[in-house]
Protein backbone atom coordinates (compact mmCIF):
# COMPACT_ATOMS: atom_id res chain seq x y z
CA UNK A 1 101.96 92.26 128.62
CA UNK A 2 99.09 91.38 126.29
CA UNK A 3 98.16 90.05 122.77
CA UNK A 4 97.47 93.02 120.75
CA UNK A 5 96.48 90.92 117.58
CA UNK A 6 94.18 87.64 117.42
CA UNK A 7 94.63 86.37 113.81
CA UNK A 8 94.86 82.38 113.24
CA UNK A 9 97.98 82.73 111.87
CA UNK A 10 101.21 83.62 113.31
CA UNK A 11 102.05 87.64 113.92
CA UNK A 12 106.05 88.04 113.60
CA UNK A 13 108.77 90.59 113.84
CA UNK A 14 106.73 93.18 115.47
CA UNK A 15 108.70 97.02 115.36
CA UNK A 16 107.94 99.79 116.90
CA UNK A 17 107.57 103.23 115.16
CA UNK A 18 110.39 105.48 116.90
CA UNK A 19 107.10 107.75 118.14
CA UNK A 20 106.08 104.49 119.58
CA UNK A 21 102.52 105.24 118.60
CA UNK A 22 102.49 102.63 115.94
CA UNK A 23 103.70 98.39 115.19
CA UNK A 24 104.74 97.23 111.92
CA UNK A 25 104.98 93.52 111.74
CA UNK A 26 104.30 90.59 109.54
CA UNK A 27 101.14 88.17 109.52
CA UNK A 28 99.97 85.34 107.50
CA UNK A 29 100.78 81.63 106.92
CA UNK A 30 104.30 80.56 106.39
CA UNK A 31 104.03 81.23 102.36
CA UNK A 32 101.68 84.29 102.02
CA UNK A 33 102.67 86.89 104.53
CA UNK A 34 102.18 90.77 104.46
CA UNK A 35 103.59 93.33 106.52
CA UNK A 36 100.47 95.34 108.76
CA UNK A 37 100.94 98.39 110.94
CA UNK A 38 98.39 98.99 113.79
CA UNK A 39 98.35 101.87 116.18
CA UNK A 40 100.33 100.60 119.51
CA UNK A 41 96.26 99.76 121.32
CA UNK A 42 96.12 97.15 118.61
CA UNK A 43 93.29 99.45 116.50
CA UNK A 44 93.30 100.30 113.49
CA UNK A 45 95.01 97.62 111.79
CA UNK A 46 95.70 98.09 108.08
CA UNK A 47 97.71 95.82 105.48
CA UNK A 48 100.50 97.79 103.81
CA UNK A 49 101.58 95.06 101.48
CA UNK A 50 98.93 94.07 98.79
CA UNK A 51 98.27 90.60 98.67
CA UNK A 52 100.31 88.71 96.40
CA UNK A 53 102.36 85.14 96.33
CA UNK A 54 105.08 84.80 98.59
CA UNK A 55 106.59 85.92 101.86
CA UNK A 56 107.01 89.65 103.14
CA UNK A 57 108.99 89.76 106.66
CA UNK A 58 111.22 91.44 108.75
CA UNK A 59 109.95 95.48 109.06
CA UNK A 60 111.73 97.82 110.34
CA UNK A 61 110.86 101.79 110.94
CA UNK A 62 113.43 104.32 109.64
CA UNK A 63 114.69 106.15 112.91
CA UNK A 64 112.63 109.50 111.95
CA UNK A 65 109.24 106.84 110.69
CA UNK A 66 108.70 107.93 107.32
CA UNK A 67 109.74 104.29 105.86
CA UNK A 68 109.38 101.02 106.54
CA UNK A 69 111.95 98.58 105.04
CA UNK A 70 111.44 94.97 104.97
CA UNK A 71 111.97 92.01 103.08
CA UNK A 72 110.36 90.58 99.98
CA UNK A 73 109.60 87.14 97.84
CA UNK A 74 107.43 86.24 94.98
CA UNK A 75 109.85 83.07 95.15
CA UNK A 76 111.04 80.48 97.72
CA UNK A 77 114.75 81.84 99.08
CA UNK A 78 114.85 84.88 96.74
CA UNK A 79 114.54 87.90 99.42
CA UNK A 80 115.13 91.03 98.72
CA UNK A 81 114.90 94.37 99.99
CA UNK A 82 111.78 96.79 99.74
CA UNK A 83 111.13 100.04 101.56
CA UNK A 84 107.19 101.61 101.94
CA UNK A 85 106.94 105.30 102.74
CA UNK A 86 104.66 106.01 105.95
CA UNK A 87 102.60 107.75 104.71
CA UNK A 88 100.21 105.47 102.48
CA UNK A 89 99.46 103.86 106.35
CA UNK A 90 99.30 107.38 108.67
CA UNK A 91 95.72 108.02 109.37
């Protein structure tokens, strides 16, 4: 096993894409986090989230990878549901 990120803040709910080529997970502090996919060396790390206020969490590939769903809040305790298609973070 090794670290495949080095950020200062915490990396959480890592999930891999069902081709296994690929990691979605979130990363940030406890308030502002975004959900990041990175190819499964650790390269090519890219933020699929834009940065706003709040907490993003949770992704999870559909079983044939053209979404990732995850969870969403501008506001403290409000989550909710998003989805992201693949596509806008496939090279």
């Amino acid at each position: 096993m090794r670290n495949l990120t080095q950020t200062p803040g915490p990396d959480l709910h890592p999930d891999w894409s069902p081709s296994g080529d690929q990691s979605a997970f979130a990363s940030g502090e406890r308030l502002d986090r975004e959900i990041w996919v990175m190819d499964s060396d650790g390269s090519n790390r890219r933020q699929l989230t834009p940065n706003r206020p709040g907490i993003s969490g949770a992704p999870a590939w559909s079983p044939d990878g053209s979404q990732i769903v995850f969870e969403s809040s501008e506001h403290q305790g409000d989550l909710a549901p998003h989805s992201w298609s693949t596509k806008a973070c496939m090279p």
